[in-house]
C-alpha atoms as a PDB file:
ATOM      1  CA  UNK A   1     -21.016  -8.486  16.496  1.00  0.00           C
ATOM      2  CA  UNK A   2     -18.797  -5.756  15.043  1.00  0.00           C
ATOM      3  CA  UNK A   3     -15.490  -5.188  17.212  1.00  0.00           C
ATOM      4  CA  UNK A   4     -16.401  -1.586  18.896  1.00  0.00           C
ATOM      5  CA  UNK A   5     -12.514  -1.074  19.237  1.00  0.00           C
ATOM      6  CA  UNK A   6     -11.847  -1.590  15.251  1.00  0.00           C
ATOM      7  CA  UNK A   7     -11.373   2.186  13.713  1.00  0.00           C
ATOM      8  CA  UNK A   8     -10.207   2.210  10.219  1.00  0.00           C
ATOM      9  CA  UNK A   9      -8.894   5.173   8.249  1.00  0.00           C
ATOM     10  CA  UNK A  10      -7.736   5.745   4.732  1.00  0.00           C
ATOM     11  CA  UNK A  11      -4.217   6.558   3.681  1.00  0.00           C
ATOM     12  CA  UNK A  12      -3.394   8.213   0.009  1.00  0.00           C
ATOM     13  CA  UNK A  13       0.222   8.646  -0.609  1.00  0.00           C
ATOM     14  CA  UNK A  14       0.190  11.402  -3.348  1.00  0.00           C
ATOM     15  CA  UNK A  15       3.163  12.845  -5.503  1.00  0.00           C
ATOM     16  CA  UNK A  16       1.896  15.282  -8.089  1.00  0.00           C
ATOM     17  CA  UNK A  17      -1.835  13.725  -9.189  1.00  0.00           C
ATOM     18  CA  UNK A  18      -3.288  16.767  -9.642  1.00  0.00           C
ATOM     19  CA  UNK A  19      -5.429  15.411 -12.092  1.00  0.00           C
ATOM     20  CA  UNK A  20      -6.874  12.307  -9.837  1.00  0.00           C
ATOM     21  CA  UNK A  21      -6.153  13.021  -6.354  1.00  0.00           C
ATOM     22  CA  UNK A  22      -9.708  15.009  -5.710  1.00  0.00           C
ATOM     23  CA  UNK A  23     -11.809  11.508  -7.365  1.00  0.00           C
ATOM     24  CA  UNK A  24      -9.768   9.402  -5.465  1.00  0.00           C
ATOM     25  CA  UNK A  25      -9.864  10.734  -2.121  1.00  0.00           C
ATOM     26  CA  UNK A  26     -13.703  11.882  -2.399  1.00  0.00           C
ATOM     27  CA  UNK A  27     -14.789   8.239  -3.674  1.00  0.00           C
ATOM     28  CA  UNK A  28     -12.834   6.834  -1.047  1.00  0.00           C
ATOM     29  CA  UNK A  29     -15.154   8.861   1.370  1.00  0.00           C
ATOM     30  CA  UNK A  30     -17.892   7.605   0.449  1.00  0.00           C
ATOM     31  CA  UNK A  31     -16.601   4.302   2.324  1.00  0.00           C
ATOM     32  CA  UNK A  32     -14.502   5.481   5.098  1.00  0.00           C
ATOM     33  CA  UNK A  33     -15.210   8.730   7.072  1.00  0.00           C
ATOM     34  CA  UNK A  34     -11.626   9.495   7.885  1.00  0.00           C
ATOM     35  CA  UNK A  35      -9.402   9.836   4.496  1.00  0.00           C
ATOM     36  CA  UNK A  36      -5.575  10.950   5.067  1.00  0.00           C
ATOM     37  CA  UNK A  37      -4.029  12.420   1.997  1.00  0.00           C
ATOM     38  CA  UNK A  38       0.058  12.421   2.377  1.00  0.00           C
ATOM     39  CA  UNK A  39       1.389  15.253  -0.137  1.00  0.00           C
ATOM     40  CA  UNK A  40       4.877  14.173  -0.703  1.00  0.00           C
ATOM     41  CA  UNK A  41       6.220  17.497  -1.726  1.00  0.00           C
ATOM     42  CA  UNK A  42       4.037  17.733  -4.603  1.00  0.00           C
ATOM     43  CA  UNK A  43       4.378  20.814  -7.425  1.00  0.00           C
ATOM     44  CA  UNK A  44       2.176  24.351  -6.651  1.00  0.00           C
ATOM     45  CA  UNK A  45      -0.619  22.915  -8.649  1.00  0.00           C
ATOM     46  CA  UNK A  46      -0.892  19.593  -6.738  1.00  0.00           C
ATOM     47  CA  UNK A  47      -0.821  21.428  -3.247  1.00  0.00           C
ATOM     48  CA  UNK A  48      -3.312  23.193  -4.242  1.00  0.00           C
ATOM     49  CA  UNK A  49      -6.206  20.724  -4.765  1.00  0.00           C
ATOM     50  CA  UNK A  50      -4.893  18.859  -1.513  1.00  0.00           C
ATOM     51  CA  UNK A  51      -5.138  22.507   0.256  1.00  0.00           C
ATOM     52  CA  UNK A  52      -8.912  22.604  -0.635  1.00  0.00           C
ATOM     53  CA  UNK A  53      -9.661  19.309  -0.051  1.00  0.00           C
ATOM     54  CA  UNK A  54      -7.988  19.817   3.460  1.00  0.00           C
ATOM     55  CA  UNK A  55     -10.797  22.799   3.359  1.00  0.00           C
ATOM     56  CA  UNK A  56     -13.485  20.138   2.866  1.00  0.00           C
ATOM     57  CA  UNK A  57     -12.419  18.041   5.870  1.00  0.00           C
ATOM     58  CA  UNK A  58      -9.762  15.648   4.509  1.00  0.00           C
ATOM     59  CA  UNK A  59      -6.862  14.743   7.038  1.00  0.00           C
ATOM     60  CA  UNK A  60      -3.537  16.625   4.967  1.00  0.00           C
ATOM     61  CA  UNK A  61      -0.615  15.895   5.899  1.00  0.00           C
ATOM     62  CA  UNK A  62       2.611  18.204   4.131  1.00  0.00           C
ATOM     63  CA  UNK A  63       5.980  16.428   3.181  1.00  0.00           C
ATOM     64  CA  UNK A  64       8.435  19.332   2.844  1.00  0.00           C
ATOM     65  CA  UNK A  65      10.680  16.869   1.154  1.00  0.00           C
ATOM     66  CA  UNK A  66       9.684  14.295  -1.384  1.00  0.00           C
ATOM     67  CA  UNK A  67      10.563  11.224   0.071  1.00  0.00           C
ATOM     68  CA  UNK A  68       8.759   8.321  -2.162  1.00  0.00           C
ATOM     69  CA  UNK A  69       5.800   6.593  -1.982  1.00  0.00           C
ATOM     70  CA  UNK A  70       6.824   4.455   0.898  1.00  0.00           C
ATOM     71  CA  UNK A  71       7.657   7.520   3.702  1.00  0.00           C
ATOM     72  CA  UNK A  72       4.281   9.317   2.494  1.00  0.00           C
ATOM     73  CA  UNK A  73       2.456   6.352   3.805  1.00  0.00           C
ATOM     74  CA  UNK A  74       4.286   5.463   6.731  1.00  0.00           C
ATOM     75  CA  UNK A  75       3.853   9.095   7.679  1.00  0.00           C
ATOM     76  CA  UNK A  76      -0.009   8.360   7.135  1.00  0.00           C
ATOM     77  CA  UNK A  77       1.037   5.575   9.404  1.00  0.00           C
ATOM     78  CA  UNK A  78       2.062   7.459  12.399  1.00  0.00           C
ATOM     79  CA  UNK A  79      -0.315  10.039  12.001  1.00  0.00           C
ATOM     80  CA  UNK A  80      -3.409   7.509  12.088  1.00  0.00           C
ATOM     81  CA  UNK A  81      -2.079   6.123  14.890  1.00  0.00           C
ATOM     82  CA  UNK A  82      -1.835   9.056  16.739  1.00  0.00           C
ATOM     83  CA  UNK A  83      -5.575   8.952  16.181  1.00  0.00           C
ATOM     84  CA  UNK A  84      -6.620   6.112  17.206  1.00  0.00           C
ATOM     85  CA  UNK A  85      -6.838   4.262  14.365  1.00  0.00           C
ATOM     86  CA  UNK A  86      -6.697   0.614  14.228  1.00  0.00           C
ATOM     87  CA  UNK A  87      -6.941  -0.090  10.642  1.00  0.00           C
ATOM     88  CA  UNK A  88      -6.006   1.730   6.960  1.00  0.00           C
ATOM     89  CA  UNK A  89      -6.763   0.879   3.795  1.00  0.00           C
ATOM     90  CA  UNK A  90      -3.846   2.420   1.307  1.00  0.00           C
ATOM     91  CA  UNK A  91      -4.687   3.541  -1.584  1.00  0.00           C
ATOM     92  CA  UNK A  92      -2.612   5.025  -4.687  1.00  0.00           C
ATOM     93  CA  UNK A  93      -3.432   8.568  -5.666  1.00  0.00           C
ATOM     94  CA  UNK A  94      -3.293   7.753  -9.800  1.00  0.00           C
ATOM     95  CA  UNK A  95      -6.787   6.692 -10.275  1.00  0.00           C
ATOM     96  CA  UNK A  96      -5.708   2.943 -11.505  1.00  0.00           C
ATOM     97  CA  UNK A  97      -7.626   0.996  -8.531  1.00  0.00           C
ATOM     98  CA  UNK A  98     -10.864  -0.140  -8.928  1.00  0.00           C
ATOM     99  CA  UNK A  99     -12.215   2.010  -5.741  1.00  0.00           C
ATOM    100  CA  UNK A 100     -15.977   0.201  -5.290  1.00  0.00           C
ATOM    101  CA  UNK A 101     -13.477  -2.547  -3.613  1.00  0.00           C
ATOM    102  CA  UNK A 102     -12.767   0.020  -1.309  1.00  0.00           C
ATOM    103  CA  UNK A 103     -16.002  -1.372   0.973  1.00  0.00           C
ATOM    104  CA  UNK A 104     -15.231  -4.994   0.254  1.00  0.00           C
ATOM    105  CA  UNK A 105     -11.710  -4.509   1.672  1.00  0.00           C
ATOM    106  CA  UNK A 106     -12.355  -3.001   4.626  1.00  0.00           C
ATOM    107  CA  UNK A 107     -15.281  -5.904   5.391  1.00  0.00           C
ATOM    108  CA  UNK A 108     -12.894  -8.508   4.833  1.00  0.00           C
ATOM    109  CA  UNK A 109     -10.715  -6.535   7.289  1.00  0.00           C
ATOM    110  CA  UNK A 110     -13.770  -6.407  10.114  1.00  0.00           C
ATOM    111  CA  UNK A 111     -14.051 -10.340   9.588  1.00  0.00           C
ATOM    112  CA  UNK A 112     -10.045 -10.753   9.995  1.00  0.00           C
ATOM    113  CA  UNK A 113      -9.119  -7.704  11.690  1.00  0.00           C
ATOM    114  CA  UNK A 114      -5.382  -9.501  12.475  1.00  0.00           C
ATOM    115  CA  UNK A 115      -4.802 -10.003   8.519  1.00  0.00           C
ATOM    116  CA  UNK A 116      -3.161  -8.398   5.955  1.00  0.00           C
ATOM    117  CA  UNK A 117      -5.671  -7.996   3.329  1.00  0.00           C
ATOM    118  CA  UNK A 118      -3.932  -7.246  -0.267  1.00  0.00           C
ATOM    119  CA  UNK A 119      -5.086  -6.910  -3.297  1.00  0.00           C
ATOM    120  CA  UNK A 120      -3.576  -8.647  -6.397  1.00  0.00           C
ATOM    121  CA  UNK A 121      -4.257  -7.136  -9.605  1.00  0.00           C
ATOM    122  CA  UNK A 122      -6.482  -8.103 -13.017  1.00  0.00           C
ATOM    123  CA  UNK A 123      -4.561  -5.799 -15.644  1.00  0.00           C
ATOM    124  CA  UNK A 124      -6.521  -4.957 -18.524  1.00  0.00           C
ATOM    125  CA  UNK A 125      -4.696  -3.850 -22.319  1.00  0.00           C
ATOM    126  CA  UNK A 126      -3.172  -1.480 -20.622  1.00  0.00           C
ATOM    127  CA  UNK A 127      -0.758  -2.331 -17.853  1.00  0.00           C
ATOM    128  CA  UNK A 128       2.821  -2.051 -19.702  1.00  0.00           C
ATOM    129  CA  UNK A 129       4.365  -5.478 -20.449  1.00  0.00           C
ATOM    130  CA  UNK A 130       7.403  -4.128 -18.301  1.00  0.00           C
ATOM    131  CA  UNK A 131       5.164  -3.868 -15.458  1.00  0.00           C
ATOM    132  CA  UNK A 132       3.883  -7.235 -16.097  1.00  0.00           C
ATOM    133  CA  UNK A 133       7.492  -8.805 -16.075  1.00  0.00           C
ATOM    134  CA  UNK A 134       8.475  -7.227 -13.477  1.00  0.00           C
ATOM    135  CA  UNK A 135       5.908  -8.024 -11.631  1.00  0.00           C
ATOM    136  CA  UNK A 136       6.747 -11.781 -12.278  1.00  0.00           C
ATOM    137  CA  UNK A 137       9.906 -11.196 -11.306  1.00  0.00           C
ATOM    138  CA  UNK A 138       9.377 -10.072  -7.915  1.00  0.00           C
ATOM    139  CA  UNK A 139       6.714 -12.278  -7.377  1.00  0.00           C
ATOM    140  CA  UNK A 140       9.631 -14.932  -7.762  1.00  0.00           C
ATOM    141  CA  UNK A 141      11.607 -13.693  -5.012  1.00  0.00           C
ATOM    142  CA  UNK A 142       9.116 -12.961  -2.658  1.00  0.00           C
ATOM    143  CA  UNK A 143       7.950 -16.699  -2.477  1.00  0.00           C
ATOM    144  CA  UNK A 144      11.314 -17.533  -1.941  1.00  0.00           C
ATOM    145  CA  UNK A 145      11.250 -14.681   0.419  1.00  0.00           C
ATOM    146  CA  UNK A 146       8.212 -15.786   2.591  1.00  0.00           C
ATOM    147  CA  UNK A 147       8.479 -19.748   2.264  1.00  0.00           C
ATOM    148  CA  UNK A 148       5.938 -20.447   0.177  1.00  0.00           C
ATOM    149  CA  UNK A 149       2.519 -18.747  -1.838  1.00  0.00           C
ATOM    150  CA  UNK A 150       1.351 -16.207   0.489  1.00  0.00           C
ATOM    151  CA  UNK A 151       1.530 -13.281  -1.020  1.00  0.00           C
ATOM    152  CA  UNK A 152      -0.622 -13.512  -4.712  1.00  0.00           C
ATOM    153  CA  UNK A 153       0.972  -9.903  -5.520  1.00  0.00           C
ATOM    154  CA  UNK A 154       3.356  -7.901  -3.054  1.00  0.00           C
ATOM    155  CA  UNK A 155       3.153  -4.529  -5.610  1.00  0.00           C
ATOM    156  CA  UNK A 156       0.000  -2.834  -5.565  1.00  0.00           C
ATOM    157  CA  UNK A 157      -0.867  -0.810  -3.309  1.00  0.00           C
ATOM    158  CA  UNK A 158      -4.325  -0.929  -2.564  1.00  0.00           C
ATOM    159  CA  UNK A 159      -4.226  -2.999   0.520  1.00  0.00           C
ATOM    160  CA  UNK A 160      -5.331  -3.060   4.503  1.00  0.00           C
ATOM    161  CA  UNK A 161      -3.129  -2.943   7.048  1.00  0.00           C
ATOM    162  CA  UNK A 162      -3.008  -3.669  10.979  1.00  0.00           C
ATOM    163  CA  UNK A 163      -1.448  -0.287  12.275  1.00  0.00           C
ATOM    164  CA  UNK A 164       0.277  -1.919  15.004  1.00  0.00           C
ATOM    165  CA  UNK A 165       1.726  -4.895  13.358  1.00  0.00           C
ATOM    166  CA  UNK A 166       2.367  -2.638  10.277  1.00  0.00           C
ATOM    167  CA  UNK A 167       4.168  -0.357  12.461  1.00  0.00           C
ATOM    168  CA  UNK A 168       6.158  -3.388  14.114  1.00  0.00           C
ATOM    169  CA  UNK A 169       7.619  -4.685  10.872  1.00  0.00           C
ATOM    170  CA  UNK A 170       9.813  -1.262  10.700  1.00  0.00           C
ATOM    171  CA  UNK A 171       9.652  -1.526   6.752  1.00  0.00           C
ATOM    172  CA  UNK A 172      12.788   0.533   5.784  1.00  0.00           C
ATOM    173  CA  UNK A 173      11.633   0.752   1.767  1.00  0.00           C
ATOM    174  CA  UNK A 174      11.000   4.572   1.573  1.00  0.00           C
ATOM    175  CA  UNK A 175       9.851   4.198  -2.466  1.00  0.00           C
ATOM    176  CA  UNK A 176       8.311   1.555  -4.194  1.00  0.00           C
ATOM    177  CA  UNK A 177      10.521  -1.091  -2.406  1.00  0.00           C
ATOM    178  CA  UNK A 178       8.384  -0.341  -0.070  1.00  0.00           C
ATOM    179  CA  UNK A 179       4.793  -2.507  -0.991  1.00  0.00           C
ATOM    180  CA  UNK A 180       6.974  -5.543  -1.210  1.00  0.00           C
ATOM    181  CA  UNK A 181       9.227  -5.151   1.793  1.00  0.00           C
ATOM    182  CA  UNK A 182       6.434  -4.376   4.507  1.00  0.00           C
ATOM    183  CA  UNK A 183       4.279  -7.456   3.048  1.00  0.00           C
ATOM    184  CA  UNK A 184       7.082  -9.594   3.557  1.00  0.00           C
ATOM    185  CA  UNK A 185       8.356  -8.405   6.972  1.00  0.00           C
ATOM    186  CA  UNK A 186       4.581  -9.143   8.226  1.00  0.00           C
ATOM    187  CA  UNK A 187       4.126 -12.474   7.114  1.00  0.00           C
ATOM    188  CA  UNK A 188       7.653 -12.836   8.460  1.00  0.00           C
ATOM    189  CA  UNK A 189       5.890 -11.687  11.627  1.00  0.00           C
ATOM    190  CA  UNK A 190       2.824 -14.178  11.708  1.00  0.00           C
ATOM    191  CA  UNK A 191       0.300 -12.039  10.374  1.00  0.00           C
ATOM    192  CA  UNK A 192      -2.360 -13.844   8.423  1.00  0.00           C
ATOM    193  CA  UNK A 193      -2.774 -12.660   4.462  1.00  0.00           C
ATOM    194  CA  UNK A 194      -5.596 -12.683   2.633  1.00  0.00           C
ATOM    195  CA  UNK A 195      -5.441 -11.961  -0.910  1.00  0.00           C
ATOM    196  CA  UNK A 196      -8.725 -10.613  -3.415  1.00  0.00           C
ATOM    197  CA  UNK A 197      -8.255  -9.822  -6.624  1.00  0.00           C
ATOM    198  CA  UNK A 198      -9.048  -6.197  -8.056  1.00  0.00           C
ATOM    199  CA  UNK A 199      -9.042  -4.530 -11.152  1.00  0.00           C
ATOM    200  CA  UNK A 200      -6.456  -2.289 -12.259  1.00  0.00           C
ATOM    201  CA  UNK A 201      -6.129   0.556 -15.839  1.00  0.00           C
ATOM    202  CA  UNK A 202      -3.413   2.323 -16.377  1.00  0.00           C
ATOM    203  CA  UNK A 203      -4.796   5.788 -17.041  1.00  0.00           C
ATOM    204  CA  UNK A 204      -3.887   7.757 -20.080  1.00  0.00           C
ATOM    205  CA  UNK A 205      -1.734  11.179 -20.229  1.00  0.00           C
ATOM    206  CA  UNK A 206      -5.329  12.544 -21.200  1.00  0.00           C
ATOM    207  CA  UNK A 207      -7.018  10.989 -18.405  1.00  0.00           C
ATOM    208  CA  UNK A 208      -4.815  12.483 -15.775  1.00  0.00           C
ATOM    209  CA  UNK A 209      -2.553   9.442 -15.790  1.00  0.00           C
ATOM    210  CA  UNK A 210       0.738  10.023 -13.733  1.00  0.00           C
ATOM    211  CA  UNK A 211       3.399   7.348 -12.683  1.00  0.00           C
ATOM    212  CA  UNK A 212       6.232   8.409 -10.053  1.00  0.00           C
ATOM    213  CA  UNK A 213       7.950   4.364 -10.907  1.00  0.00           C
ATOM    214  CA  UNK A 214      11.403   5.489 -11.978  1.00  0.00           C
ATOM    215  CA  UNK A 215      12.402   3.356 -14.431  1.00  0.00           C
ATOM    216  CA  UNK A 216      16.346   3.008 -12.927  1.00  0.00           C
ATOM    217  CA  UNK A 217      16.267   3.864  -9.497  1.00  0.00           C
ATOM    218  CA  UNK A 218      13.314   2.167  -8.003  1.00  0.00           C
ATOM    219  CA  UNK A 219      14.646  -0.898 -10.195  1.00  0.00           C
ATOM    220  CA  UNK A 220      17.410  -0.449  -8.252  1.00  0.00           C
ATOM    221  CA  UNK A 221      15.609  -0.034  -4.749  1.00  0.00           C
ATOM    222  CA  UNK A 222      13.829  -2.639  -5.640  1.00  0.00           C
ATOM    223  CA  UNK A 223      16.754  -5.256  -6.275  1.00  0.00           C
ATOM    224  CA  UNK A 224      18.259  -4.167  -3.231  1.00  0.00           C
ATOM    225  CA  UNK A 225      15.199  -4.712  -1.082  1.00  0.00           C
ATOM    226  CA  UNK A 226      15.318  -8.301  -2.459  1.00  0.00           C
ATOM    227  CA  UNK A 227      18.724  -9.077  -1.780  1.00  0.00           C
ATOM    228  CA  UNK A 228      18.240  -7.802   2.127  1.00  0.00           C
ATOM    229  CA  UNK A 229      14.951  -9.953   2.222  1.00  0.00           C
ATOM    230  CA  UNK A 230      16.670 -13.552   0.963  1.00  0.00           C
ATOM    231  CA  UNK A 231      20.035 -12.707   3.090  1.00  0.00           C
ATOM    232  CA  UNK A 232      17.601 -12.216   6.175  1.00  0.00           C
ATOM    233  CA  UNK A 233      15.735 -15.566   4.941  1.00  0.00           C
ATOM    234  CA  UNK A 234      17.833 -18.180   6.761  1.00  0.00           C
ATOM    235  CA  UNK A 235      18.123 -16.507  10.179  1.00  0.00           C
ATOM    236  CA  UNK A 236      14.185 -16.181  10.066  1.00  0.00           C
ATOM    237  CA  UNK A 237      13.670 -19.641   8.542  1.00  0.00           C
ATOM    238  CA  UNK A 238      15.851 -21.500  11.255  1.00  0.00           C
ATOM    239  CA  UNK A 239      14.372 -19.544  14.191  1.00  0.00           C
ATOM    240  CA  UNK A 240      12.802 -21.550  16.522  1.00  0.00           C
ATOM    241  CA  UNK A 241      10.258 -18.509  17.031  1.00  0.00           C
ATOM    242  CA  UNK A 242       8.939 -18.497  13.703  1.00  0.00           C
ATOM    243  CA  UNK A 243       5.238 -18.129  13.784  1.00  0.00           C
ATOM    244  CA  UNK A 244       3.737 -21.063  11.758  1.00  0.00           C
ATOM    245  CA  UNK A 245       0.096 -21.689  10.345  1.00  0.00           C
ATOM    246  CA  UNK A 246      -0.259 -19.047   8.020  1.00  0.00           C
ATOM    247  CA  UNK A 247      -3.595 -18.107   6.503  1.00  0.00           C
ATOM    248  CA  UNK A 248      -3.534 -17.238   2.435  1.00  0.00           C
ATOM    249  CA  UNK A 249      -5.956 -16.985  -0.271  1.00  0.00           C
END
C-alpha cells in the first residue's frame, strides 16, 4: 500500500542554463507534479526562461545573490518543506542526467522512504578525465569518511533525499562541497543508502552545455570539506550512539 503521508517534490539548483533549464525542468514534470527551480542569481537571459516557466506553474524561487550549487538547493530545501513535502529528488540544471531515471528514483524512494537514494554515474567519452580523477579521489576519502563502501559516488547530484533527515544533517557545503558533505553527514546519521547507477554526457558548448565547477576554488572547498569530515571521524566513530546496520547497494 503506498504511504498516503509520502509527498515528493523536485528540486533544480540552476546557475545560468539558459540553454537546458526549460528540458530539464519540463521532463522532470512529466514524473513529479511539483518541480522547484532555485535561480541562483542567474544572468538576464537565464531569469528569463525561469520567469516563464514560473508562468507555466513551476515553483521559482529567486537567489539575489549567487551562492553555489549547495545554498540553491538547500533553499529548495526549506521551501519544500514549508510545503509539505516529504521527499525531493535533486536534479542538476545542465542536461547531463539521464532524466527517464527520474521515475525509477522516486519508486525506489516509495519502497525505502527512510533512504538516501543516490545515483552513481556511467560516464560515457565524454566526462573529462579530471572529473574522473577527481572523482576517485574523493571517493577515497569518503570511505574513509563513512567507515566503509556506502556511498558508490558522493558527487552527482541527481539523488533523493528525506527532507527531514536532510535538513537534520545541517550540511554547511554551500558549492559543490556540498553533494559530498550532506551524503556523508546522513549516513553519519543512520540513514540507509541505496545506490543505482545512471547515465551521465557531458553536453557540448553547442548543445547548451554549461559547468559552474570552478576549477580552483571548489577544489579548494572541496579539500576543505574533506579535512572537516576525517577530523570529525573519530569523535563519530567512538560514539557509543553511532547508529549501526547500514543498508548499501
Amino acid at each position: 500500500m503506498p504511504d498516503p503521508t509520502y509527498r515528493i517534490c523536485c528540486i533544480i539548483p540552476c546557475y545560468n542554463n539558459v540553454a537546458t533549464i526549460a528540458q530539464v525542468a519540463k521532463r522532470a514534470r512529466r514524473e513529479v507534479e511539483d518541480v522547484f527551480i532555485v535561480d541562483d542569481a542567474s544572468n538576464p537571459q537565464t531569469r528569463q526562461v525561469i520567469e516563464r516557466l514560473g508562468a507555466e506553474g513551476f515553483h521559482v524561487i529567486t537567489r539575489e545573490e549567487n551562492g553555489g550549487k549547495g545554498a540553491a538547493v538547500k533553499s529548495g530545501f526549506a521551501a519544500a518543506v514549508a510545503k509539505s513535502f516529504t521527499h525531493a529528488i535533486q536534479v542538476d540544471a545542465d542536461g547531463q542526467h539521464d532524466l527517464d531515471q527520474i521515475g525509477p528514483f522516486i519508486e525506489y524512494s516509495r519502497r525505502a522512504p527512510q533512504a538516501l537514494i543516490l545515483a552513481h554515474p556511467i560516464f560515457d567519452e565524454t566526462a573529462p578525465l579530471g572529473r574522473r580523477l577527481g572523482r576517485k579521489i574523493t571517493l577515497f576519502w569518503t570511505h574513509i569518511e563513512t567507515l566503509g563502501k556506502k556511498i558508490v559516488d558522493p558527487m552527482c547530484g541527481f539523488r533523493v533525499y528525506p527532507l527531514q533527515a536532510a535538513i537534520a544533517a545541517d550540511a554547511r557545503g554551500n558549492r559543490m562541497d556540498f553533494d559530498i558533505e550532506i551524503a556523508v553527514k546522513l549516513v553519519r546519521l543512520g540513514v540507509p543508502v541505496l545506490n543505482f547507477p545512471i547515465k551521465v554526457r557531458y553536453l557540448t558548448a553547442d548543445e547548451g552545455g554549461l559547468s559552474s565547477f570552478r576549477l580552483f576554488w571548489d577544489n579548494v572547498a572541496i579539500s576543505m570539506i574533506h579535512t572537516r569530515l576525517v577530523f570529525s571521524l573519530i569523535p563519530w566513530a567512538l560514539s557509543p550512539k553511532r547508529p549501526l546496520g547500514l543498508i548499501h547497494e
